[in-house]
N, C-alpha and C. Protein backbone atom coordinates (compact mmCIF):
# COMPACT_ATOMS: atom_id res chain seq x y z
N UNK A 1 115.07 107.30 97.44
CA UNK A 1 114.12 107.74 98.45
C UNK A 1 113.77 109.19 98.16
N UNK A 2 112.59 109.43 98.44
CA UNK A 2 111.93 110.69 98.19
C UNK A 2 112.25 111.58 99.34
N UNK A 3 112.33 112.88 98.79
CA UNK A 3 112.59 114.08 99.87
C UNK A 3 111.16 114.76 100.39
N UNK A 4 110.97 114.96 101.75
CA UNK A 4 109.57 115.91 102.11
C UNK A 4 110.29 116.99 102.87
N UNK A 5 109.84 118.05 102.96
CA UNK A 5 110.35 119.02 103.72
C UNK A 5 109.43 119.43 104.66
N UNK A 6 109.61 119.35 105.92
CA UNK A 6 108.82 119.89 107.00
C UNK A 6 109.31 121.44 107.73
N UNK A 7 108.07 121.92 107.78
CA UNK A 7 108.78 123.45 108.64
C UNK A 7 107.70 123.77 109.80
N UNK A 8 108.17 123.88 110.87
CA UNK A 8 107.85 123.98 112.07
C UNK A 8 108.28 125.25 112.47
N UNK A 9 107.49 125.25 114.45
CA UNK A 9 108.04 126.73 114.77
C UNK A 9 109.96 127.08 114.99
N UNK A 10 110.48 127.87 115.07
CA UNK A 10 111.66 128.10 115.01
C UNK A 10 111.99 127.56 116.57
N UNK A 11 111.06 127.41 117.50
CA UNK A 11 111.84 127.15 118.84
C UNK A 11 111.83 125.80 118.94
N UNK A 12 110.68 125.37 118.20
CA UNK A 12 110.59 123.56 118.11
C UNK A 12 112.03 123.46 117.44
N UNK A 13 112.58 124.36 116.14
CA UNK A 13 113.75 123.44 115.54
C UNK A 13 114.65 124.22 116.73
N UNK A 14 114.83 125.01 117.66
CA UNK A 14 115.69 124.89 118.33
C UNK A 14 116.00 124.06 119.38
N UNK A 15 115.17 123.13 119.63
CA UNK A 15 114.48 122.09 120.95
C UNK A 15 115.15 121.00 120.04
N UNK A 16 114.63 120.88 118.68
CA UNK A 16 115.49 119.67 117.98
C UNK A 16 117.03 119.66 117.33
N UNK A 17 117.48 121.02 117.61
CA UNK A 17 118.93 121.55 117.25
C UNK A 17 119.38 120.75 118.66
N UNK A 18 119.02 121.42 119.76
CA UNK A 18 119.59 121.23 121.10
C UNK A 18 120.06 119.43 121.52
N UNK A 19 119.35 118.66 120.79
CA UNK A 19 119.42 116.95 120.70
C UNK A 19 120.29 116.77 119.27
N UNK A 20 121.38 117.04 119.19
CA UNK A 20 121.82 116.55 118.12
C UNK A 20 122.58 114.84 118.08
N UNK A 21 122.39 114.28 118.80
CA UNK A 21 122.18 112.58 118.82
C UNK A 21 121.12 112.21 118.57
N UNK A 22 119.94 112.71 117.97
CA UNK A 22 118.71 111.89 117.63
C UNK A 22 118.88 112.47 116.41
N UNK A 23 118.55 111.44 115.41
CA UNK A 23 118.20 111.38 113.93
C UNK A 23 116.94 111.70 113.96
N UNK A 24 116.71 113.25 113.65
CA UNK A 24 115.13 113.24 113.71
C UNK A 24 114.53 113.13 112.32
N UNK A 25 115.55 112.88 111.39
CA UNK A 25 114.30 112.50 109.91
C UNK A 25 113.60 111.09 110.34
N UNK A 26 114.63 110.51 110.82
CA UNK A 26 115.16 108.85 111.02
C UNK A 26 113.36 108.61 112.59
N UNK A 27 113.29 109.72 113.06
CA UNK A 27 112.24 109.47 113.98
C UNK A 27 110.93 109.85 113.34
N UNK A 28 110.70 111.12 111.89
CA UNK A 28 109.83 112.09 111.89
C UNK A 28 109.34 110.73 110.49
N UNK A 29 110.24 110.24 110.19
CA UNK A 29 110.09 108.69 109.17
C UNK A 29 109.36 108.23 109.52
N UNK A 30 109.37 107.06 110.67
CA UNK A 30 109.10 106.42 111.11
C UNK A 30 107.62 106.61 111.59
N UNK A 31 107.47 107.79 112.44
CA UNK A 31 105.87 108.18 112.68
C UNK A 31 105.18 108.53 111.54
N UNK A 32 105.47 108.77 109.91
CA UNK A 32 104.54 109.01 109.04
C UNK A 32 104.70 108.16 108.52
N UNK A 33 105.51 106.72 108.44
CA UNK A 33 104.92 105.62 108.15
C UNK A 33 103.84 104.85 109.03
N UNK A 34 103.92 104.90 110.47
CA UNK A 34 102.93 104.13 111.05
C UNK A 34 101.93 105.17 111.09
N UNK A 35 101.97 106.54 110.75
CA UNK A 35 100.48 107.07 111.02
C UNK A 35 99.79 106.32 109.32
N UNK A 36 100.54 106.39 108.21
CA UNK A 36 100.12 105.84 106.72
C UNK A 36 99.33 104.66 107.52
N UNK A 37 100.25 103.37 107.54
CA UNK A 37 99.65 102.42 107.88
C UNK A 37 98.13 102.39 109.10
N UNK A 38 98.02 103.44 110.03
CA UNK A 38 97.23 103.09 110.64
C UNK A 38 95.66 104.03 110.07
N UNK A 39 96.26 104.51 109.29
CA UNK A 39 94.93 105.30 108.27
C UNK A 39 94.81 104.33 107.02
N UNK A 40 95.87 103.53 106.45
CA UNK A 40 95.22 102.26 105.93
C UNK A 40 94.23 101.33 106.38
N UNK A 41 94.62 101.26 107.23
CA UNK A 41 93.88 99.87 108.42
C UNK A 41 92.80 100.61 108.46
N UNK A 42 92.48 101.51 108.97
CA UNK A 42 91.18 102.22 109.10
C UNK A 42 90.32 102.73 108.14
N UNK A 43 90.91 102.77 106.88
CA UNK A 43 90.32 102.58 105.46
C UNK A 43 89.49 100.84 105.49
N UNK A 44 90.68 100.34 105.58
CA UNK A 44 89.92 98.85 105.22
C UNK A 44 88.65 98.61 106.12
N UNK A 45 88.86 98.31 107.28
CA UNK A 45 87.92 98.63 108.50
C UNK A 45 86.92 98.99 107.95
N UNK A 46 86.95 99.97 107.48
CA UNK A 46 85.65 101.04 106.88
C UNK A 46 84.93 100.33 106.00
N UNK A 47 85.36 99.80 104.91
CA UNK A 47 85.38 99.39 103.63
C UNK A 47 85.17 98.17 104.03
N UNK A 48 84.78 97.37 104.99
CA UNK A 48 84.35 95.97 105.25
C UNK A 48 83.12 96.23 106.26
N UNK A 49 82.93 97.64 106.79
CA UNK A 49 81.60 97.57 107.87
C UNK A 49 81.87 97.26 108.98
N UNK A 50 83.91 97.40 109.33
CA UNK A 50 83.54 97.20 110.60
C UNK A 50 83.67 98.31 111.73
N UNK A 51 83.58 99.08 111.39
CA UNK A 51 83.38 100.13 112.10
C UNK A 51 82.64 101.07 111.74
C-alpha cells in the first residue's frame, strides 16, 4: 500500500490527537476512496451525455 501524507492546521491535528480511538488514516482512507469513486461516476455520466 502506498503512503500519502496530509498536513493540516496544527489545531485540527490537535482535535484529531484529542480522539485517539479513531483510526483516522483508516477514516481519511475511506473518504478519498469514495470521493475517487464518486468523481469516476461523474466522469462516466459525462462521457455518456447524461448530465
Amino acid at each position: 500500500m502506498a503512503t500519502v501524507t496530509l498536513y493540516v492546521p496544527d489545531e485540527f491535528k490537535k482535535k484529531l490527537d484529542s480522539m485517539p480511538e479513531v483510526k483516522w488514516s483508516e477514516v481519511f482512507r475511506n473518504i478519498i476512496i469514495r470521493k475517487v469513486e464518486q468523481l469516476k461516476k461523474f466522469e462516466q455520466m459525462a462521457d455518456k451525455g447524461e448530465i
